[in-house]
C-alpha atoms as a PDB file:
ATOM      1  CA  UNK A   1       7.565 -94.508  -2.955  1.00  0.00           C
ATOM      2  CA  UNK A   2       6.931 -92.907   0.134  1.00  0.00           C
ATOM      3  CA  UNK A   3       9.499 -90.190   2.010  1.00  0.00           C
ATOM      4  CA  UNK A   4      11.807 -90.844   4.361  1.00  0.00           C
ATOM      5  CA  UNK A   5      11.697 -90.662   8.591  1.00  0.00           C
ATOM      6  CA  UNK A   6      14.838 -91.574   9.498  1.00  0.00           C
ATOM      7  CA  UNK A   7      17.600 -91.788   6.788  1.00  0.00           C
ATOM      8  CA  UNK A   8      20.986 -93.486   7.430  1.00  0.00           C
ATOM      9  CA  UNK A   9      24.062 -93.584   5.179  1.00  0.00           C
ATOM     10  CA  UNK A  10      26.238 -96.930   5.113  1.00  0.00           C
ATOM     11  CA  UNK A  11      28.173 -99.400   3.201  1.00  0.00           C
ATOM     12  CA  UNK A  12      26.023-101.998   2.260  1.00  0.00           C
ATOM     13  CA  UNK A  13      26.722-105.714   3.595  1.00  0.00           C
ATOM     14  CA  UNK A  14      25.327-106.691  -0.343  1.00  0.00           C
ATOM     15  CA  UNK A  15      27.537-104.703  -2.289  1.00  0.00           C
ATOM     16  CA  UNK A  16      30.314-102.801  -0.012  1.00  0.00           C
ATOM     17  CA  UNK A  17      28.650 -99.432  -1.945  1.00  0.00           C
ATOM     18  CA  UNK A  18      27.880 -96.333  -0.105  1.00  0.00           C
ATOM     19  CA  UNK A  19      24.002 -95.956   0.231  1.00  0.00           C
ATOM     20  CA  UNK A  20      21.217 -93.963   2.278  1.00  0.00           C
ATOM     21  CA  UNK A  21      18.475 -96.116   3.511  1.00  0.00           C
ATOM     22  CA  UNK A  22      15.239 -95.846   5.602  1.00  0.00           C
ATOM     23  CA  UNK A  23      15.355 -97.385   8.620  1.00  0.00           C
ATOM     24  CA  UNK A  24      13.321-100.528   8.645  1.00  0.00           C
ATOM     25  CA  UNK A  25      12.515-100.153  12.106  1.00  0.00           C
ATOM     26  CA  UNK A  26      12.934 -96.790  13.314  1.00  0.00           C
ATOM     27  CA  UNK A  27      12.117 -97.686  17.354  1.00  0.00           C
ATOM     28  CA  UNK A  28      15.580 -99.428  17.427  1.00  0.00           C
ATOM     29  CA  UNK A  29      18.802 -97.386  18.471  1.00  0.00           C
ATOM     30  CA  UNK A  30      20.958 -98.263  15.779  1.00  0.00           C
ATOM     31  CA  UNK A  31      24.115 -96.171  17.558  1.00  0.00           C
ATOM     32  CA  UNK A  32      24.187 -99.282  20.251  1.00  0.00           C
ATOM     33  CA  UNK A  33      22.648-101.635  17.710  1.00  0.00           C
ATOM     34  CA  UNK A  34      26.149-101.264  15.742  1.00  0.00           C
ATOM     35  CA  UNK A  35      27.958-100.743  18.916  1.00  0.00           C
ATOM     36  CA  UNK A  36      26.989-104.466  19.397  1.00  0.00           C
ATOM     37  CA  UNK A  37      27.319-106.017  16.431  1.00  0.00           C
ATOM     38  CA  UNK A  38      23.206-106.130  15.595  1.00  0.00           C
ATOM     39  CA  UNK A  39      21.720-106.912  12.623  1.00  0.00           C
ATOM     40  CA  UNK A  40      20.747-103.162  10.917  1.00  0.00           C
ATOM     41  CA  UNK A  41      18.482-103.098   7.554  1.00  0.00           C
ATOM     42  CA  UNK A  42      17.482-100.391   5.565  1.00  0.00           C
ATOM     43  CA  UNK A  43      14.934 -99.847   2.780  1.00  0.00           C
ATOM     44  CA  UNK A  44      17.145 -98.705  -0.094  1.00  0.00           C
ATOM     45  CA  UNK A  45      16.247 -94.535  -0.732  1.00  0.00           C
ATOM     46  CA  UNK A  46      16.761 -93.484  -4.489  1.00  0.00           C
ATOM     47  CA  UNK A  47      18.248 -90.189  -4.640  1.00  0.00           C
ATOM     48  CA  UNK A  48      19.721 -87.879  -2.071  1.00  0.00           C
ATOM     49  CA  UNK A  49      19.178 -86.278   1.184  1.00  0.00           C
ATOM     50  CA  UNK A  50      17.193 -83.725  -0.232  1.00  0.00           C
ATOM     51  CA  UNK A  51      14.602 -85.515  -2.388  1.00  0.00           C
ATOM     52  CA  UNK A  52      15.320 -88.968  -1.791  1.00  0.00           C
ATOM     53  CA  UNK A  53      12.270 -91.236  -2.132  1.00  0.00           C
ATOM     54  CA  UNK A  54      12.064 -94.744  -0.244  1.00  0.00           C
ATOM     55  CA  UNK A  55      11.806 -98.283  -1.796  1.00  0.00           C
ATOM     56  CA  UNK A  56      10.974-101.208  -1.055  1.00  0.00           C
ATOM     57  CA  UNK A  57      14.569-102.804  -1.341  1.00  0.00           C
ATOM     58  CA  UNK A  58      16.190-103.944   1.982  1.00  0.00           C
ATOM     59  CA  UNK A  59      19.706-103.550   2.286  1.00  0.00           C
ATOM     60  CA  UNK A  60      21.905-104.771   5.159  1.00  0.00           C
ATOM     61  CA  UNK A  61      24.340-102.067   7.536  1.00  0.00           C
ATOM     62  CA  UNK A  62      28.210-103.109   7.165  1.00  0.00           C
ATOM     63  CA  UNK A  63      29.413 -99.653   8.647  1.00  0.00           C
ATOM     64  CA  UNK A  64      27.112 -96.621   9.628  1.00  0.00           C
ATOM     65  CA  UNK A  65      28.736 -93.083   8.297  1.00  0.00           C
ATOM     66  CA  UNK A  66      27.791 -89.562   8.961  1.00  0.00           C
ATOM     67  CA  UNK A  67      24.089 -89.070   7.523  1.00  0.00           C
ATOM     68  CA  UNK A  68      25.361 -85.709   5.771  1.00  0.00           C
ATOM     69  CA  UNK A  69      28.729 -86.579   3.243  1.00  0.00           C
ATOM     70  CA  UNK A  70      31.426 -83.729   3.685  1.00  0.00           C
ATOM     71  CA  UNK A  71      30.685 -83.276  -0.091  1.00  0.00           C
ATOM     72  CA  UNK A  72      26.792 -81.968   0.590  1.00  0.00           C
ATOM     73  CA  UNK A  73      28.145 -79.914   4.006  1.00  0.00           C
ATOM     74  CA  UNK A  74      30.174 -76.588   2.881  1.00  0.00           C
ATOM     75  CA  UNK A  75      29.375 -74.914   6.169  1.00  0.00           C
ATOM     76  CA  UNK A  76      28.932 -75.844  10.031  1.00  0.00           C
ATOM     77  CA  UNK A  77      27.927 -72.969  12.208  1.00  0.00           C
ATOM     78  CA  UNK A  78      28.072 -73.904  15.843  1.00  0.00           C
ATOM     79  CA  UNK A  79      26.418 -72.059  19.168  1.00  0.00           C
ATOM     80  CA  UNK A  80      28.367 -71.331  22.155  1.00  0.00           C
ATOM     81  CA  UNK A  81      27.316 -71.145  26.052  1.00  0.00           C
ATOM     82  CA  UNK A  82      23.433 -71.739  24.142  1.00  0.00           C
ATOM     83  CA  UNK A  83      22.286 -73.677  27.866  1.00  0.00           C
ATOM     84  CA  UNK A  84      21.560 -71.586  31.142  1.00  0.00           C
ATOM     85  CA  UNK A  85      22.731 -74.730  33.130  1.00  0.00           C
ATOM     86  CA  UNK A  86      26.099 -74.525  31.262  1.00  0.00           C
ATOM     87  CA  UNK A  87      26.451 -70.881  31.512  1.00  0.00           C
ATOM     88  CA  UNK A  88      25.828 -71.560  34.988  1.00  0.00           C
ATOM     89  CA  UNK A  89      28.662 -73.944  35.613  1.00  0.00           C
ATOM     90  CA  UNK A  90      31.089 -72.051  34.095  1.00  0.00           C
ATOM     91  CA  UNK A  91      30.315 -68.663  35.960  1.00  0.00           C
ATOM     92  CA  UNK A  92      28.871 -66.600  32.945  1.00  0.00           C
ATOM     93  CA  UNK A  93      26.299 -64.265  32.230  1.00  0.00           C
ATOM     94  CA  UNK A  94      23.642 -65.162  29.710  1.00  0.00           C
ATOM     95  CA  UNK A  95      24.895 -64.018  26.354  1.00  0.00           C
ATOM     96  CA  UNK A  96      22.729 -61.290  24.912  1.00  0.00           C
ATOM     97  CA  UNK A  97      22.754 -62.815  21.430  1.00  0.00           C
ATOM     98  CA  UNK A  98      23.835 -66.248  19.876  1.00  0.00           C
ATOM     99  CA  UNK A  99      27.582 -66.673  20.228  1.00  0.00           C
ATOM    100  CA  UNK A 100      28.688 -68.421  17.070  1.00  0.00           C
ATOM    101  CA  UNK A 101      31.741 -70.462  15.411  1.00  0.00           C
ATOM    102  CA  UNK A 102      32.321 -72.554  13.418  1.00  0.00           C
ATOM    103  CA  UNK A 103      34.509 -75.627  12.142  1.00  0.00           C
ATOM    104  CA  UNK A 104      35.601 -76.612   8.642  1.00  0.00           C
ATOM    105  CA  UNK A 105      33.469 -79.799   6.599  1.00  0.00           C
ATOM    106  CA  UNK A 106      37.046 -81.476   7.351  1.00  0.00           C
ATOM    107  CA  UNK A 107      36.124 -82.127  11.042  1.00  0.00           C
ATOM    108  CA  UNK A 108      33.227 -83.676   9.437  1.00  0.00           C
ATOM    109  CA  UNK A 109      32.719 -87.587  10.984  1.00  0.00           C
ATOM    110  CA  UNK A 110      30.718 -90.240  11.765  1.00  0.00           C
ATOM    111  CA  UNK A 111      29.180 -92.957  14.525  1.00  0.00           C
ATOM    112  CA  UNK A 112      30.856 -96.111  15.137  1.00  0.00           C
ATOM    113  CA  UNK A 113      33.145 -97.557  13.909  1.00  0.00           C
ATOM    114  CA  UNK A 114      34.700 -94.140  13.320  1.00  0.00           C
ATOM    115  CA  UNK A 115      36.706 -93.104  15.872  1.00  0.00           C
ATOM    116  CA  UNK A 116      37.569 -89.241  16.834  1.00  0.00           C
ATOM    117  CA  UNK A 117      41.445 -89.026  16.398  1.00  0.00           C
ATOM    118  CA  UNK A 118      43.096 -86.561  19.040  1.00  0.00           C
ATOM    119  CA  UNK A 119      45.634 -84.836  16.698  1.00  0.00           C
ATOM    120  CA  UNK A 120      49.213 -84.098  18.204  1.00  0.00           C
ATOM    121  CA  UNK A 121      48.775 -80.480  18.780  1.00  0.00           C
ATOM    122  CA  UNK A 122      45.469 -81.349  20.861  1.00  0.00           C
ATOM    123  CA  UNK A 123      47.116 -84.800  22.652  1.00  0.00           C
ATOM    124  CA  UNK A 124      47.939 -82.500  26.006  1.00  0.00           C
ATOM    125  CA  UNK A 125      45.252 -84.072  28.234  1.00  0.00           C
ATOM    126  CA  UNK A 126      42.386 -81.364  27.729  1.00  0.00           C
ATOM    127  CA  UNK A 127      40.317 -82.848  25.471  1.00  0.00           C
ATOM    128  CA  UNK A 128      36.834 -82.024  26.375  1.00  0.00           C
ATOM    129  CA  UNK A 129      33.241 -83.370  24.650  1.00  0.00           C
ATOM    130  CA  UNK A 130      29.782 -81.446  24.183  1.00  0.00           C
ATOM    131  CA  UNK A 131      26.750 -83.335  23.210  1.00  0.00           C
ATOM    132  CA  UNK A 132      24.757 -81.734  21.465  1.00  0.00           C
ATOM    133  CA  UNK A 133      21.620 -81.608  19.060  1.00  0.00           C
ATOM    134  CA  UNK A 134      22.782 -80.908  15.136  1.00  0.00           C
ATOM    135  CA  UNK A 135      20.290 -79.584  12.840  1.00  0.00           C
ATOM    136  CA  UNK A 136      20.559 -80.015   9.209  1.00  0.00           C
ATOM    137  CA  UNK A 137      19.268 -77.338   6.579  1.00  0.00           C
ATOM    138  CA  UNK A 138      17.168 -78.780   4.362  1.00  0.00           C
ATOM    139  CA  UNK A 139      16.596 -75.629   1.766  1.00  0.00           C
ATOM    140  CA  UNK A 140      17.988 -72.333   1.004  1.00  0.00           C
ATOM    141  CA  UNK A 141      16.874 -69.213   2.297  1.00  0.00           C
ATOM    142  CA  UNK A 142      18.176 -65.748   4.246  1.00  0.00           C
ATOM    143  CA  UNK A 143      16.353 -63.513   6.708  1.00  0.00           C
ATOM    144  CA  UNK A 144      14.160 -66.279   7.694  1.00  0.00           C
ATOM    145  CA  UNK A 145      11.305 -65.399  10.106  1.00  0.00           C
ATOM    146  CA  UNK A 146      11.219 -67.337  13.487  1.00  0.00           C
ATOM    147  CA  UNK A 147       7.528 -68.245  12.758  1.00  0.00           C
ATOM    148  CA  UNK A 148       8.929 -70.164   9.490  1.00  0.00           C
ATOM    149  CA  UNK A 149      12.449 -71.272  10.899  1.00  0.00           C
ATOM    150  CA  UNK A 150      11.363 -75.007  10.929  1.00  0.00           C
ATOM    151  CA  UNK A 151      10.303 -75.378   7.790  1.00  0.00           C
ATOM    152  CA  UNK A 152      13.823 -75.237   6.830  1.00  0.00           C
ATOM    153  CA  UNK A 153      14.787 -77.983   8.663  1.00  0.00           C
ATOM    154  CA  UNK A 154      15.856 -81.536   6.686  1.00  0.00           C
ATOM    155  CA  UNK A 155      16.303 -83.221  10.003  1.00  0.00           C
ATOM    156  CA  UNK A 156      17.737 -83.733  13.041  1.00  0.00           C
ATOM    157  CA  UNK A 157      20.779 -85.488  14.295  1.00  0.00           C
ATOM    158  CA  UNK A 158      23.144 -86.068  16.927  1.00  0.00           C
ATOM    159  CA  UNK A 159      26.508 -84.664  17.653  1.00  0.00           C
ATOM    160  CA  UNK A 160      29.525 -84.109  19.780  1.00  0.00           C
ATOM    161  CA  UNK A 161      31.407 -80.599  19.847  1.00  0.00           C
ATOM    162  CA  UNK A 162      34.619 -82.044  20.270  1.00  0.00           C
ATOM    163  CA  UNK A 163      36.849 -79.610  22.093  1.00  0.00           C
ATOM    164  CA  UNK A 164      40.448 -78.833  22.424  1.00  0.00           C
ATOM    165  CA  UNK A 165      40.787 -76.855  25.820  1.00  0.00           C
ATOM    166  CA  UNK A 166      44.605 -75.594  25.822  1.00  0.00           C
ATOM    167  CA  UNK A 167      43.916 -74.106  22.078  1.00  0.00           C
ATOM    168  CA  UNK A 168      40.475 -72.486  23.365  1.00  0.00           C
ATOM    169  CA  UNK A 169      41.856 -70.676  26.620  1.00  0.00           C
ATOM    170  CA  UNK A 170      44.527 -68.748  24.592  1.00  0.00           C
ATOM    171  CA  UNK A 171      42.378 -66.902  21.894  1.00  0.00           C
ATOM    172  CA  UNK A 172      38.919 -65.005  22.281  1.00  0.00           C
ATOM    173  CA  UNK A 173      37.957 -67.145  18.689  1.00  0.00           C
ATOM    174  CA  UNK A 174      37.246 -70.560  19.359  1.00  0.00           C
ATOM    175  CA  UNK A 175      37.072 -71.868  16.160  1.00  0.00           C
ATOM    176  CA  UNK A 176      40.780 -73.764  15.433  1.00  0.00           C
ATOM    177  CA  UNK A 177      40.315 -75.472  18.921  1.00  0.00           C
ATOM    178  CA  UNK A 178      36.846 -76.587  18.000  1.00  0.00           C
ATOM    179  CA  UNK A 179      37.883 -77.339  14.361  1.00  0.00           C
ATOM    180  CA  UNK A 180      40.427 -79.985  14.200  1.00  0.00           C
ATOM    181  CA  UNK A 181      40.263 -82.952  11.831  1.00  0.00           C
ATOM    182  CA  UNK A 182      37.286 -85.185  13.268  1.00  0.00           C
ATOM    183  CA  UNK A 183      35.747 -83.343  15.807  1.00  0.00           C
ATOM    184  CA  UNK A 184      32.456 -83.065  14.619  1.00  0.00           C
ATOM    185  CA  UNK A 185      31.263 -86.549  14.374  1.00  0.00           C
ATOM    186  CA  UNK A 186      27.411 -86.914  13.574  1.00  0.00           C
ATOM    187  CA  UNK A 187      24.248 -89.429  13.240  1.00  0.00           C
ATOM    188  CA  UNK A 188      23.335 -92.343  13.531  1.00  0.00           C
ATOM    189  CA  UNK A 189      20.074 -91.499  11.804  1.00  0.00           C
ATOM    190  CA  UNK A 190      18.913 -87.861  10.503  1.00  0.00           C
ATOM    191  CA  UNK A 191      15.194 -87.454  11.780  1.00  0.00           C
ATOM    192  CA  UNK A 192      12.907 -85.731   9.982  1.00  0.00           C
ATOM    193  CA  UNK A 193      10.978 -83.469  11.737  1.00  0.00           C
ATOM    194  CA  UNK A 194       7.562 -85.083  11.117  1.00  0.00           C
ATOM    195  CA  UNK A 195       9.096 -87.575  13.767  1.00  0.00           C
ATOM    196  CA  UNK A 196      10.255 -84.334  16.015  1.00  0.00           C
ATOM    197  CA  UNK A 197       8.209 -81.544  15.687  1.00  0.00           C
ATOM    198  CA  UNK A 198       9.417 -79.340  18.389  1.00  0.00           C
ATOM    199  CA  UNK A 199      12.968 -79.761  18.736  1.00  0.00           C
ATOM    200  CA  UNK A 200      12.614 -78.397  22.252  1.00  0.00           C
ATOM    201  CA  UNK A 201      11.113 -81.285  23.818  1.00  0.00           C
ATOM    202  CA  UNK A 202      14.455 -83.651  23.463  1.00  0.00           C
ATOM    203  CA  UNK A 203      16.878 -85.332  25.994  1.00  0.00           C
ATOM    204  CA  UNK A 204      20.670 -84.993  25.880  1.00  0.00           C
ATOM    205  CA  UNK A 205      23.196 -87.288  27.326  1.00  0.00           C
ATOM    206  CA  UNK A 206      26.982 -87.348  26.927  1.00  0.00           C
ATOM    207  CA  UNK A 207      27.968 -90.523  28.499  1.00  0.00           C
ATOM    208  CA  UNK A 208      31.671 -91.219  28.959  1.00  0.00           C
ATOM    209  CA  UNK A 209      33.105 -94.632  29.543  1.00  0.00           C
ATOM    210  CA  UNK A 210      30.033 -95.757  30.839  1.00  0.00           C
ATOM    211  CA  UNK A 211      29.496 -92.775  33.429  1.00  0.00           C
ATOM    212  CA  UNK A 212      26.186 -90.263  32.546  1.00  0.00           C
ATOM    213  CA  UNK A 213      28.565 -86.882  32.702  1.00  0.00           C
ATOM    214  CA  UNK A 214      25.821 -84.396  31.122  1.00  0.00           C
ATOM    215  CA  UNK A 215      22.114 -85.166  31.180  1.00  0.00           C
ATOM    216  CA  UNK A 216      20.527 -82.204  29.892  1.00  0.00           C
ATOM    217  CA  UNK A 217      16.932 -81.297  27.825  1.00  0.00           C
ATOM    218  CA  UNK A 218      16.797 -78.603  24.996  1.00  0.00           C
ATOM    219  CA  UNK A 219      13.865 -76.518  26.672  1.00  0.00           C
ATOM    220  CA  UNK A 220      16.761 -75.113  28.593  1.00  0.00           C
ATOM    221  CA  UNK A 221      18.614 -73.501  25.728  1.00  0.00           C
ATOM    222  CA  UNK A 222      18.775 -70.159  25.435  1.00  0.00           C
ATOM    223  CA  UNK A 223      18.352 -69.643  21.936  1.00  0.00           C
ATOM    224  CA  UNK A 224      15.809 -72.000  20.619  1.00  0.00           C
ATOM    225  CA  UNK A 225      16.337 -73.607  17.236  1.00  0.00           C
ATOM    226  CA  UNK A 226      13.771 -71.359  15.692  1.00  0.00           C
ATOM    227  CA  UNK A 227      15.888 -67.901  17.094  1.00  0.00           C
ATOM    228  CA  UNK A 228      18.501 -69.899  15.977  1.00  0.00           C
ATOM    229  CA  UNK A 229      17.846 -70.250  12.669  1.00  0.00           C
ATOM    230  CA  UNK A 230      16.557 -66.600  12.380  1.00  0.00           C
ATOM    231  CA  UNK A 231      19.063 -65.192  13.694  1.00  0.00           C
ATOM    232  CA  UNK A 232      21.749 -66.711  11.936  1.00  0.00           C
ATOM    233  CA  UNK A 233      19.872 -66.334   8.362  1.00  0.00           C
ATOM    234  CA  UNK A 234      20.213 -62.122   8.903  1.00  0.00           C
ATOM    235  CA  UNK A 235      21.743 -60.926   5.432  1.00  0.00           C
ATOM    236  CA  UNK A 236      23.591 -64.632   5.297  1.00  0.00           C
ATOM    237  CA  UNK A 237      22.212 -67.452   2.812  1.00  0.00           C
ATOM    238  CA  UNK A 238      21.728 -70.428   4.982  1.00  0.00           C
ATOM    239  CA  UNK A 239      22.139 -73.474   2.436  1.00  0.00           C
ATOM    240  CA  UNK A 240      20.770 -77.261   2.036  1.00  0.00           C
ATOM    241  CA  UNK A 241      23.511 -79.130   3.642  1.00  0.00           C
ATOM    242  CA  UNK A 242      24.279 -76.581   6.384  1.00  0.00           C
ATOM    243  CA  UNK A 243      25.139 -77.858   9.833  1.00  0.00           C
ATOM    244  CA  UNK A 244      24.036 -75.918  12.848  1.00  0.00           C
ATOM    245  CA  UNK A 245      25.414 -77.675  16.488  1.00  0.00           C
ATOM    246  CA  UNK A 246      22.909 -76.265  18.755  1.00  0.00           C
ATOM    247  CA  UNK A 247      25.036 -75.645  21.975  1.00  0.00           C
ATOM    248  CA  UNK A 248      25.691 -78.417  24.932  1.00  0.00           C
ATOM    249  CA  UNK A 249      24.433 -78.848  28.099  1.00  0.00           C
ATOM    250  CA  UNK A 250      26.118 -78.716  31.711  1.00  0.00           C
ATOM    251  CA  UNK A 251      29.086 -81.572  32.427  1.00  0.00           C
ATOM    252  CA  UNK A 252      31.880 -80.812  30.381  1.00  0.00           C
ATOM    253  CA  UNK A 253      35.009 -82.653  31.163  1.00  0.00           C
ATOM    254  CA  UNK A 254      36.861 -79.641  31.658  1.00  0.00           C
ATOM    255  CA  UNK A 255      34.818 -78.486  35.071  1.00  0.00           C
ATOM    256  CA  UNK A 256      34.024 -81.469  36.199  1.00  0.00           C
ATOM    257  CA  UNK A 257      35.794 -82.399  39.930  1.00  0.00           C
ATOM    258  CA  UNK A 258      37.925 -84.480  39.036  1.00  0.00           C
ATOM    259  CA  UNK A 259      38.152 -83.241  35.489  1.00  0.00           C
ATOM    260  CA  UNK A 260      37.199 -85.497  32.635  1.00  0.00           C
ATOM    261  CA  UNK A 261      39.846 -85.621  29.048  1.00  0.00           C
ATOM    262  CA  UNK A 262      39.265 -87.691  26.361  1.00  0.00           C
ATOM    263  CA  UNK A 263      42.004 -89.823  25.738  1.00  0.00           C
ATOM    264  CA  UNK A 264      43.179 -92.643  24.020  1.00  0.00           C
ATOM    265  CA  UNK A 265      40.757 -96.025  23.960  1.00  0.00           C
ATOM    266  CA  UNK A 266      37.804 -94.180  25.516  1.00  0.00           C
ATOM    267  CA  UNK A 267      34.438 -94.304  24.995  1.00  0.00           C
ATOM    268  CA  UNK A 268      32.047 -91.149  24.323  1.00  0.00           C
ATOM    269  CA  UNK A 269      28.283 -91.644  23.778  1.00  0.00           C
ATOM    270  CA  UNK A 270      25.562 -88.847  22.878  1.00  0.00           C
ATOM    271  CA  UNK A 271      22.351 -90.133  23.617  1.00  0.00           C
ATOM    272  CA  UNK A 272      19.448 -87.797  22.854  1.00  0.00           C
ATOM    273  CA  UNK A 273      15.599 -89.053  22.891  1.00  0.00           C
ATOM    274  CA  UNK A 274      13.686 -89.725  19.109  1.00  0.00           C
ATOM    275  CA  UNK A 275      17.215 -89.974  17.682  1.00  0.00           C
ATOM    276  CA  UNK A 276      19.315 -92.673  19.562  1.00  0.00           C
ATOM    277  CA  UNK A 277      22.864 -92.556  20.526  1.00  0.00           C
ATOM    278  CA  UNK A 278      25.630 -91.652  18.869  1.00  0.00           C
ATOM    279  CA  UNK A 279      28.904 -93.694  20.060  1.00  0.00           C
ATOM    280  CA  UNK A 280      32.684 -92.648  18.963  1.00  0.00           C
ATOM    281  CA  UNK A 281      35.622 -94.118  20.518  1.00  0.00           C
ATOM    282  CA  UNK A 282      38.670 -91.685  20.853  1.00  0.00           C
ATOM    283  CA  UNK A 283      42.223 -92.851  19.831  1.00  0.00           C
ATOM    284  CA  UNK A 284      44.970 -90.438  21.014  1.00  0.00           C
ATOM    285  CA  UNK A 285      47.646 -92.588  19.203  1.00  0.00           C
ATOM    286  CA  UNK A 286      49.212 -90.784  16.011  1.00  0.00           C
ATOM    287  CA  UNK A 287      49.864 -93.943  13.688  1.00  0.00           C
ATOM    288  CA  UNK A 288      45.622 -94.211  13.686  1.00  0.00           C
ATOM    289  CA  UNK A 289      45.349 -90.630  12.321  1.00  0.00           C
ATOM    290  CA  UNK A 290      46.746 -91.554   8.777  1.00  0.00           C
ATOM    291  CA  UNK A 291      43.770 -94.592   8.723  1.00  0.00           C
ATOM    292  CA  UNK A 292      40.562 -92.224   9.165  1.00  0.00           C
ATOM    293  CA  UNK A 293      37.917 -91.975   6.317  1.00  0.00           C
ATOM    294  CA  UNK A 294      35.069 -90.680   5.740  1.00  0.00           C
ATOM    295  CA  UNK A 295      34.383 -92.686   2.660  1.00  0.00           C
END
């Protein structure tokens, strides 16, 4: 049994069981491939995230979830204003040292089918998106030298900082209007970083109802994932199953002319290169909140 490349978690099509699988052909974008109602199979991986091992079992997608379960994610850390082209938009110095938040494992989602519920509070037309790169911790450790952050890496993913703009504006900490139930949707696929050895050579897309409104590359973050991970490891025990959101790109609805909201029946796609794309569709309607699952 070999290890894995890129790792999805589904219900199988065989068994209607949760299961993490191996892509069986990695070069397709499974984000659009379930988007369209393709054909995905997996190689069945025994074990878990961590130490999961490949076989040679082929399973069949019924419904992508988030790579990373709620249950293995007890903390997501998130970067703010982390992209010169964004600081730039919105009329801001370059911050002086990573500006963090973060969001409870409850806003915790996944790809397509799931959709990204607007909650009540938040359904007062300034709901914004950020794509962005997620990285997932793949061991323990504190105080972590930049020259070995990557080698704490698991993999990468994609994922969209979903963004409640009212709640933002009226408090300097960000993290209730960046925290609601949902808003953290990730995957399709969790790449290992064999497949993406410098994180800093990746695309970044948010596309929204068809329209490319951010188109960005990670060379222009300010912070790169290694300062990142160093920085944020300083007297703090980053552990396996950690989420870090890596900061977005310029295009957010929210300076955009006209201004772009996420609303009800919408389409958002994050589309960054070696990963694929990962698609949500937003439902501002109440009665749909009840019906979400992570499973």
């Amino acid at each position: 049994m070999s290890s894995w490349t890129h790792l999805i978690r589904f219900i199988a099509s065989e068994d209607n069981q949760i299961h993490l699988g191996q892509l069986v052909d990695p070069s397709r974008d499974i984000g659009l491939d379930s988007l369209n109602g393709q054909e995905i199979s997996a190689y069945l991986i025994d074990g878990t995230i961590f130490d999961g091992r490949v076989t040679n079992r082929i399973l069949h997608v019924k419904q992508l979830l988030s790579p990373v379960a709620r249950e293995q994610c007890d903390y997501i850390r998130c970067l703010g204003l982390n992209y010169a082209c964004h600081a730039r938009e919105c009329n801001l110095e370059l911050p002086k040292a990573p500006i963090m938040f973060t969001k409870p494992r409850s806003a915790l989602s996944g790809p397509y089918p799931a959709s990204i519920n607007i909650p009540k509070c938040a359904q007062d037309g300034t709901s914004d998106y950020e794509a962005e790169l997620c990285v997932v911790i793949g061991k323990s450790g504190r105080d972590i030298p930049e020259s070995e952050a990557l080698d704490y890496v698991l993999g990468y993913t994609a994922s969209n900082d979903v963004s409640s703009r009212s709640h933002q504006r009226v408090t300097a900490q960000w993290s209730f209007a960046k925290g609601l139930d949902g808003s953290c949707p990730i995957g399709p696929v969790l790449v290992a970083p064999s497949v993406i050895p410098d994180p800093q050579q990746l695309s970044i897309k948010a596309i929204y109802n068809g329209t490319t409104v951010q188109d960005g590359h990670t060379k222009d973050m300010i912070f790169d994932i290694k300062k990142q991970i160093s920085y944020l490891s300083q007297g703090t025990t980053l552990e396996a199953g950690n989420l870090i959101l890596t900061g977005t790109p310029a295009g957010i609805g929210c300076v955009r002319n006209p201004k772009v909201v996420l609303g009800d029946g919408d389409d958002i796609l994050v589309e960054i290169s070696e990963i694929g794309t990962l698609v949500n569709k937003q439902f501002g309607d109440m009665t749909m909140y009840g019906k979400f699952s992570d499973r």
